[in-house]
N, C-alpha and C. Protein backbone atom coordinates (compact mmCIF):
# COMPACT_ATOMS: atom_id res chain seq x y z
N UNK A 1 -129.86 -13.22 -110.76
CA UNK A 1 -129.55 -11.96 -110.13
C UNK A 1 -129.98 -12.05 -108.67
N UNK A 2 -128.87 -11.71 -107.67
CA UNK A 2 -129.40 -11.85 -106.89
C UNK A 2 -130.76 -10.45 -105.81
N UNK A 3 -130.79 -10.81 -104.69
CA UNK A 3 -131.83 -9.63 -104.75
C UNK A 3 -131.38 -9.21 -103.31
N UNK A 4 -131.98 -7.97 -102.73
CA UNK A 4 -131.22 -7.43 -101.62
C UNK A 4 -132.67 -6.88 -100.78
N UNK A 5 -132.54 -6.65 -99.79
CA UNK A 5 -133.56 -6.12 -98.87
C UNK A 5 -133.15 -4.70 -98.32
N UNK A 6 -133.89 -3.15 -98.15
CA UNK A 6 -133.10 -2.06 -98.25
C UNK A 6 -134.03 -1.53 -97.26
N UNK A 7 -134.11 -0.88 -96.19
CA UNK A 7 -135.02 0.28 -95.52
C UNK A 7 -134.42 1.97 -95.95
N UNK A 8 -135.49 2.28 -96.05
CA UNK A 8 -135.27 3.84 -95.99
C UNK A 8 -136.65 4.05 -95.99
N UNK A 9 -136.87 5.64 -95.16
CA UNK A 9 -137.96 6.30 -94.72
C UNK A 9 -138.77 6.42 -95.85
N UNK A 10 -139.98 6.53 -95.53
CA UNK A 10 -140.85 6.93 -96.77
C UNK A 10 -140.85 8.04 -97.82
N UNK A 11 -140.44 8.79 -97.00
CA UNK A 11 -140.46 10.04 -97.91
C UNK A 11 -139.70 10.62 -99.00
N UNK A 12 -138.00 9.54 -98.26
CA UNK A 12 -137.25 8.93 -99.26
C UNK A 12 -137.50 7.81 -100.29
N UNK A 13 -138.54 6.84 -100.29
CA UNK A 13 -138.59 6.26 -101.06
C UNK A 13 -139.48 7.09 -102.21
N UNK A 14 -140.50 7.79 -101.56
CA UNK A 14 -141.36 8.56 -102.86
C UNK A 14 -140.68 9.42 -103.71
N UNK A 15 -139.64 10.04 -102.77
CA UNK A 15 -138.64 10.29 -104.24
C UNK A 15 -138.46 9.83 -105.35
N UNK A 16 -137.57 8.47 -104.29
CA UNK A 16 -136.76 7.49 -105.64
C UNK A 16 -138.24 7.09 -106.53
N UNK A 17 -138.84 6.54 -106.21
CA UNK A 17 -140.58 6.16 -107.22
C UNK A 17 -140.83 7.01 -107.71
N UNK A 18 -141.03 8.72 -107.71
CA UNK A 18 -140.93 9.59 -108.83
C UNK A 18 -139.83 9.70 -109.41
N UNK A 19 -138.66 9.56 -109.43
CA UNK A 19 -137.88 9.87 -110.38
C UNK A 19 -137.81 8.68 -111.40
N UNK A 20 -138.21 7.83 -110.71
CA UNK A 20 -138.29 6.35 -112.01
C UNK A 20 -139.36 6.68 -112.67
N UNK A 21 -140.74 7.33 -112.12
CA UNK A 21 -141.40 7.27 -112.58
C UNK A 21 -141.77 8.51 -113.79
N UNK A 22 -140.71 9.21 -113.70
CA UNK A 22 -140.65 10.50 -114.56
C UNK A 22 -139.47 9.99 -115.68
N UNK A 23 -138.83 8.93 -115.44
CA UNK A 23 -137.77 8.19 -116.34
C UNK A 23 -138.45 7.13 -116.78
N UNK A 24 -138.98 6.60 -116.68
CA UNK A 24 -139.92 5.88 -117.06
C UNK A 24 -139.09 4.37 -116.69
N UNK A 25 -138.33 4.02 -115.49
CA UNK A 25 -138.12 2.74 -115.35
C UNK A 25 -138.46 2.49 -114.21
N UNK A 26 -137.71 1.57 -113.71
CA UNK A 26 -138.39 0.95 -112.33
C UNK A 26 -137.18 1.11 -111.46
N UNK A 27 -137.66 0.86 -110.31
CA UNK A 27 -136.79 1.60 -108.97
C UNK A 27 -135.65 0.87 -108.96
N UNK A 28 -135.72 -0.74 -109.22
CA UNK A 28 -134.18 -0.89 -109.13
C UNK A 28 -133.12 -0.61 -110.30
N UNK A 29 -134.12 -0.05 -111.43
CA UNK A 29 -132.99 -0.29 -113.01
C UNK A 29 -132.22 1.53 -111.69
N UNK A 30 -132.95 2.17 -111.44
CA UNK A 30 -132.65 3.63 -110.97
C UNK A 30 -131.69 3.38 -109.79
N UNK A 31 -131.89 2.67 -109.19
CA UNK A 31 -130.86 1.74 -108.08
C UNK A 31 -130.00 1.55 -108.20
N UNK A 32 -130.05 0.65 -109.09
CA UNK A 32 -128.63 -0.24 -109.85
C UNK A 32 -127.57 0.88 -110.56
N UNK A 33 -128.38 2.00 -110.91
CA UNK A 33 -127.58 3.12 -111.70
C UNK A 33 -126.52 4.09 -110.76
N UNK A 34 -127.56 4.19 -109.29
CA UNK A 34 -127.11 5.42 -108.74
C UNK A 34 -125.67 4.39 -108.03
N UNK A 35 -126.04 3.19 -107.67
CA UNK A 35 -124.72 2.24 -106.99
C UNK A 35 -123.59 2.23 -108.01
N UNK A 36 -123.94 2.30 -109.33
CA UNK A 36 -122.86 2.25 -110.39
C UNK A 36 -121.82 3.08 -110.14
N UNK A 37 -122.74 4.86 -110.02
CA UNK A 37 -122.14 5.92 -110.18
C UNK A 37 -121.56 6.16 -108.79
N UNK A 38 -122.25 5.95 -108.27
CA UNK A 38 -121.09 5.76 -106.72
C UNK A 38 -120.35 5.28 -106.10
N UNK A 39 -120.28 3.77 -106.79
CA UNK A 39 -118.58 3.30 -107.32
C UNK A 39 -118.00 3.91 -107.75
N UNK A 40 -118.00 4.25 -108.96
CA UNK A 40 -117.62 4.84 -109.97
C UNK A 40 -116.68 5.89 -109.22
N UNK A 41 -117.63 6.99 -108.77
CA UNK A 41 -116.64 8.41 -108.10
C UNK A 41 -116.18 7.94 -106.54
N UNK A 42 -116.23 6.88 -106.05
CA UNK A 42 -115.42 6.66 -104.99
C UNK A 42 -114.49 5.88 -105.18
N UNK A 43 -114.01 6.11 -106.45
CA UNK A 43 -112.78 5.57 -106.85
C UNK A 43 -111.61 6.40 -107.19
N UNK A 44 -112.42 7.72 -107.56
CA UNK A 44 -111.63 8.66 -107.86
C UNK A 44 -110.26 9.25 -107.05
N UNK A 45 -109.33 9.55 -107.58
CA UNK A 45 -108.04 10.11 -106.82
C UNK A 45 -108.42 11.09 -105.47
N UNK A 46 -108.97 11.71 -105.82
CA UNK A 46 -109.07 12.77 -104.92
C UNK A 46 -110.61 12.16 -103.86
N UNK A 47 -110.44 11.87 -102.64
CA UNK A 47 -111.42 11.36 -101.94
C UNK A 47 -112.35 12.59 -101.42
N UNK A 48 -111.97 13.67 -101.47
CA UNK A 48 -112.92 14.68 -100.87
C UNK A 48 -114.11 15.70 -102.59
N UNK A 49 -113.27 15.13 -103.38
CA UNK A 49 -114.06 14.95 -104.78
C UNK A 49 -115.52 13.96 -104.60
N UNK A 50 -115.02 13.02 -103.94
CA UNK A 50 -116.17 11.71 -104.27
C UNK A 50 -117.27 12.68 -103.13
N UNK A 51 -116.83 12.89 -102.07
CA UNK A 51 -117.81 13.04 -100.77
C UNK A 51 -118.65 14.36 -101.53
N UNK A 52 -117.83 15.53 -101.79
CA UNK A 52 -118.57 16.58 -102.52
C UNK A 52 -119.53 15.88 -103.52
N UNK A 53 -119.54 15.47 -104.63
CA UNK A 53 -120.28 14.86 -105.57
C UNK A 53 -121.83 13.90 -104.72
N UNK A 54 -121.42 13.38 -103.63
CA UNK A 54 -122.27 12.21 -102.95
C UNK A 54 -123.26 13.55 -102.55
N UNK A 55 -122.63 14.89 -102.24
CA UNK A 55 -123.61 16.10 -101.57
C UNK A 55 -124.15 16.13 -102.53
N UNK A 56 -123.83 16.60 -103.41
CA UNK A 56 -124.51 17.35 -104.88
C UNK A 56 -125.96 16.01 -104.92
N UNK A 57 -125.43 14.94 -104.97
CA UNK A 57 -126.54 13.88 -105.63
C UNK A 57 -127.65 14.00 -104.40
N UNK A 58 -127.19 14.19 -103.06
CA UNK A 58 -127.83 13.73 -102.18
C UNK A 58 -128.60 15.12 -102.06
N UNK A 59 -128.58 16.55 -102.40
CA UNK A 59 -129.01 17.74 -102.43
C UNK A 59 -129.98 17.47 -103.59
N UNK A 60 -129.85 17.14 -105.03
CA UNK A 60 -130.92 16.36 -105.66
C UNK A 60 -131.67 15.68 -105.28
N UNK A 61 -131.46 15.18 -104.86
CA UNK A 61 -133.05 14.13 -104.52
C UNK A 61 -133.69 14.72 -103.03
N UNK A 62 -133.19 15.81 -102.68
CA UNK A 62 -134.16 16.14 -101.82
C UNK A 62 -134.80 17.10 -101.65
């Protein structure tokens, strides 16, 4: 597997580390999930569907 190098601010990362840590996995299984799902809906027909949805997720985690 290969492996990747990522910056984001701190305050964003303590997010992502509580929510793994309230799921009980580790930051990249939570990683690997949220990249899934955001393939996933930026595939969808309707492109202003995907961007709404990217709000919703991105209004969650903050």
């Amino acid at each position: 597997m290969a492996r990747i190098l990522i910056s984001m601010p701190d305050d964003f990362l303590d997010k992502v580390d509580g929510i793994a840590n309230d799921e009980q996995r580790t930051r990249s299984e939570l990683v690997r999930e949220a990249l899934r799902n955001y393939i996933k809906r930026s595939r969808i027909a309707n492109p202003q569907k995907a961007v709404d949805n990217a709000k919703i997720l991105d209004e969650l985690l903050d």
